[in-house]
N, C-alpha and C. Protein backbone atom coordinates (compact mmCIF):
# COMPACT_ATOMS: atom_id res chain seq x y z
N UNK A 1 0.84 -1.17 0.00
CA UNK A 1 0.00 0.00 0.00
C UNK A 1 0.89 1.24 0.00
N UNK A 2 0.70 1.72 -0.89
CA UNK A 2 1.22 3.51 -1.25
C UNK A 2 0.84 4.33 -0.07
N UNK A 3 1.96 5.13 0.78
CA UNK A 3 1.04 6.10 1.27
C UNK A 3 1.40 7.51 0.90
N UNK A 4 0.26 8.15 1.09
CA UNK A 4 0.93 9.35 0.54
C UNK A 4 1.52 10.82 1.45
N UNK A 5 2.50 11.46 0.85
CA UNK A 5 3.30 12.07 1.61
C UNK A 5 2.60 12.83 3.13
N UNK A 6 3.03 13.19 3.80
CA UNK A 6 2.45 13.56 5.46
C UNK A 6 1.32 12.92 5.89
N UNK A 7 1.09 11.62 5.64
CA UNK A 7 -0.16 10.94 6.18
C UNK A 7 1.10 10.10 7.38
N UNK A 8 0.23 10.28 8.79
CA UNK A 8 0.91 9.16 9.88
C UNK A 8 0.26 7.68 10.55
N UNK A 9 0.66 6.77 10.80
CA UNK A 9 0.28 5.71 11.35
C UNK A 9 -0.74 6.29 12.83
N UNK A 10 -2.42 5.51 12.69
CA UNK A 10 -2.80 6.55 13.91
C UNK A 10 -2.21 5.85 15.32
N UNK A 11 -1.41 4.70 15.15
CA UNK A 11 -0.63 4.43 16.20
C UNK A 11 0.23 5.40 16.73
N UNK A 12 1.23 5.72 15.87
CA UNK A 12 2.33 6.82 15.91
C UNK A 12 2.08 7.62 16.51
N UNK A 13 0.80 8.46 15.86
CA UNK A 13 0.13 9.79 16.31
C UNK A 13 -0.47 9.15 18.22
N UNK A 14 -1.27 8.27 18.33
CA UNK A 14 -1.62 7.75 19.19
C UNK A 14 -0.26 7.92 20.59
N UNK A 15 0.72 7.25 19.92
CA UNK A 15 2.04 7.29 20.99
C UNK A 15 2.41 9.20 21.48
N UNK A 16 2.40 9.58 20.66
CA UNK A 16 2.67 10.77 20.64
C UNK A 16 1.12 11.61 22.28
N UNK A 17 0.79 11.18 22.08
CA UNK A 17 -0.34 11.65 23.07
C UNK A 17 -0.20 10.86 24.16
N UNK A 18 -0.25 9.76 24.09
CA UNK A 18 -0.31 8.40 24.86
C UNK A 18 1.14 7.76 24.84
N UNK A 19 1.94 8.69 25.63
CA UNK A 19 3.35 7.72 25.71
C UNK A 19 4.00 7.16 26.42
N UNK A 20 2.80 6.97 28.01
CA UNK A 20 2.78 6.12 28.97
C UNK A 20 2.54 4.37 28.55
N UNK A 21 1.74 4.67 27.14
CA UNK A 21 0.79 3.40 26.74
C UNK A 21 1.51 2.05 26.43
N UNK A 22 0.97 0.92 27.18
CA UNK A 22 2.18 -0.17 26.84
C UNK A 22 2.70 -0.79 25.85
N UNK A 23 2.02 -0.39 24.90
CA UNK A 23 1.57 -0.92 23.23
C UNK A 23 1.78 0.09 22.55
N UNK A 24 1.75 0.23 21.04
CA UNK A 24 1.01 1.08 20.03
C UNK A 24 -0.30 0.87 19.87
N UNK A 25 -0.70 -0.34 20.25
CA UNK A 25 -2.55 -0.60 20.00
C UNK A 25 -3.30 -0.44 21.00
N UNK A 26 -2.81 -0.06 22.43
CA UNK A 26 -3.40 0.60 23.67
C UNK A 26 -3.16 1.92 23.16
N UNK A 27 -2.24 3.04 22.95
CA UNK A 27 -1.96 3.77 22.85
C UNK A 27 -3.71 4.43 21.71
N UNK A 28 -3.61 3.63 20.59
CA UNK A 28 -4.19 3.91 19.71
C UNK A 28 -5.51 3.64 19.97
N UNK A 29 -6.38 2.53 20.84
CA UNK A 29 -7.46 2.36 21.44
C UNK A 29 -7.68 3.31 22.21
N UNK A 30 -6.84 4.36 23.09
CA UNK A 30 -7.35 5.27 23.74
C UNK A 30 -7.23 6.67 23.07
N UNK A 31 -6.58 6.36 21.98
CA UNK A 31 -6.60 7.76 21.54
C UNK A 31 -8.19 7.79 20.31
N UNK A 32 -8.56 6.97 20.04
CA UNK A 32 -9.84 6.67 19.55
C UNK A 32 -10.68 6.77 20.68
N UNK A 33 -10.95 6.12 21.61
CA UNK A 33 -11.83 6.99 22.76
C UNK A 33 -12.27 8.08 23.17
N UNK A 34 -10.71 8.97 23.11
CA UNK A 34 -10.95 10.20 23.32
C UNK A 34 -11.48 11.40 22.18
N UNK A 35 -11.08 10.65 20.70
CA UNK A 35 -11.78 11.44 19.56
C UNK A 35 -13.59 11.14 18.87
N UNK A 36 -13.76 9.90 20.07
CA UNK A 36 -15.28 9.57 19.43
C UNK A 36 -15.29 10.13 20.65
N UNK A 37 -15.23 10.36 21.90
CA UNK A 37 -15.53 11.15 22.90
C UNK A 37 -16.41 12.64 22.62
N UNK A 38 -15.29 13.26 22.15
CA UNK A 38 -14.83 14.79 21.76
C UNK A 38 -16.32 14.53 20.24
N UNK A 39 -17.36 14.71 20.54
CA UNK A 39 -17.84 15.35 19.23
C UNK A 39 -17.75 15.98 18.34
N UNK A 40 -17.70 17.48 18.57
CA UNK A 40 -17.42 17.89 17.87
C UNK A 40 -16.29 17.99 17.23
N UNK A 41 -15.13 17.28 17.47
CA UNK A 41 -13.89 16.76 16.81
C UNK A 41 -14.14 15.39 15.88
N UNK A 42 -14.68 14.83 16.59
CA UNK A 42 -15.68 13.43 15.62
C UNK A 42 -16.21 14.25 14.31
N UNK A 43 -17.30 15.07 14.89
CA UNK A 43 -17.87 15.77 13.81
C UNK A 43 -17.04 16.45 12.45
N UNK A 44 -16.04 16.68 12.84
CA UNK A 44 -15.16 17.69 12.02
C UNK A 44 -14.19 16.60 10.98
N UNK A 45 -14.01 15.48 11.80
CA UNK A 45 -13.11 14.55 11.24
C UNK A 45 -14.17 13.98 9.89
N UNK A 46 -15.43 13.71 10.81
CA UNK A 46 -16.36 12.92 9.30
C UNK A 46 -16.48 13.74 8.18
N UNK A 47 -16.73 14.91 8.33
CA UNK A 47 -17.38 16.74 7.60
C UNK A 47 -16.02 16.20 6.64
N UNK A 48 -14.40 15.76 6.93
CA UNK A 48 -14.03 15.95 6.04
C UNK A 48 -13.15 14.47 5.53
N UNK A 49 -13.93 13.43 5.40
CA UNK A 49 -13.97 12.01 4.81
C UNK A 49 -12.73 11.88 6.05
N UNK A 50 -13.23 11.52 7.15
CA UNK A 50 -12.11 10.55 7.96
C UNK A 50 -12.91 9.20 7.79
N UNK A 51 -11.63 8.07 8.02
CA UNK A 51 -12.13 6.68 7.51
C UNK A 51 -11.60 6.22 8.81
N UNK A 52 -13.39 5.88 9.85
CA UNK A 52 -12.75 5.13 11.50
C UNK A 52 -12.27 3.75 10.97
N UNK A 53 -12.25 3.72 10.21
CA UNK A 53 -11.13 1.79 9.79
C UNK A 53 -10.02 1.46 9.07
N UNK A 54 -9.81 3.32 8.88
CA UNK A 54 -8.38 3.35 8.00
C UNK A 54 -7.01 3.13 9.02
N UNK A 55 -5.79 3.08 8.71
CA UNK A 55 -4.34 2.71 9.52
C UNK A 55 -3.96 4.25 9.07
N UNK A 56 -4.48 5.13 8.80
CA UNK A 56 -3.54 6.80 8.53
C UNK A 56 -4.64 7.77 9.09
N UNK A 57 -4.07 8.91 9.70
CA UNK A 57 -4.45 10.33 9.48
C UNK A 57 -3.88 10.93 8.28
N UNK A 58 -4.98 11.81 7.78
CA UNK A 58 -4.12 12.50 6.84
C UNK A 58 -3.86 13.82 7.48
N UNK A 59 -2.66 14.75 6.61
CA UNK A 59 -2.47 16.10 7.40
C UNK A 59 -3.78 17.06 8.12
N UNK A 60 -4.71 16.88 7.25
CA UNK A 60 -5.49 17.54 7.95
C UNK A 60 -6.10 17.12 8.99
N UNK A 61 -6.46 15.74 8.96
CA UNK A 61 -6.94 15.20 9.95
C UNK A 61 -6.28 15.15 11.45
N UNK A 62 -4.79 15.58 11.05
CA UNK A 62 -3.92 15.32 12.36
C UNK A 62 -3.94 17.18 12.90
N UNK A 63 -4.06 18.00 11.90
CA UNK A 63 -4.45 19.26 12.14
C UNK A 63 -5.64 19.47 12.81
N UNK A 64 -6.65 18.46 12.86
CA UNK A 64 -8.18 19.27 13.19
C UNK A 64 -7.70 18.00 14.62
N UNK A 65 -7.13 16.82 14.77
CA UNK A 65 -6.78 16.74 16.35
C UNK A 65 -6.28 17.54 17.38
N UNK A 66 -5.05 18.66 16.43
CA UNK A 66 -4.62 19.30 17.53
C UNK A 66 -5.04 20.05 17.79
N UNK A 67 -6.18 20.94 16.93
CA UNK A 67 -7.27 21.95 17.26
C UNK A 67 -7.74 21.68 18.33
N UNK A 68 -8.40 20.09 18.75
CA UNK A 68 -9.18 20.07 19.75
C UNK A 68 -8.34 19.42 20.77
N UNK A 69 -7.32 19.22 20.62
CA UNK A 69 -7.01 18.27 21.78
C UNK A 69 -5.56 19.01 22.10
N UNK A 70 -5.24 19.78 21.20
CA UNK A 70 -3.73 19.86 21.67
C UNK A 70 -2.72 19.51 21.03
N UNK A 71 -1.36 19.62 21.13
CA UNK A 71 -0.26 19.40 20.37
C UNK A 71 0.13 18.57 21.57
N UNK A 72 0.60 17.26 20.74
CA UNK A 72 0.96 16.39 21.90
C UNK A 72 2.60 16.37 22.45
């Protein structure tokens, strides 16, 4: 699978928030918690084709996380 340039693993991104987490797939299970949590960050992610079953953020998508959550 091709990816394309500034898209990240949402593990990666996940660690980056979560870097207590014992895993990359704990890390990434709670960082999905906290964005279906956050509505209106949910909301913003769907408004612009986020895929909850894809393995990437794309740039923007990792842009409209730190809007709501912060720079990790």
């Amino acid at each position: 699978m091709e990816v394309k340039k500034g898209m990240i693993l949402k593990s990666e991104l996940a660690q980056c928030y979560f870097p207590n987490a014992s895993t990359p797939s704990i890390a990434r299970t709670d960082l999905m918690r906290v964005i279906k949590r956050c509505s209106d960050l949910n909301s913003e992610l769907l408004k612009n084709g986020y895929k909850k079953y894809g393995n990437y953020f794309t740039p923007k998508e990792v842009k409209l996380i730190e809007e709501y959550l912060g720079e990790p």
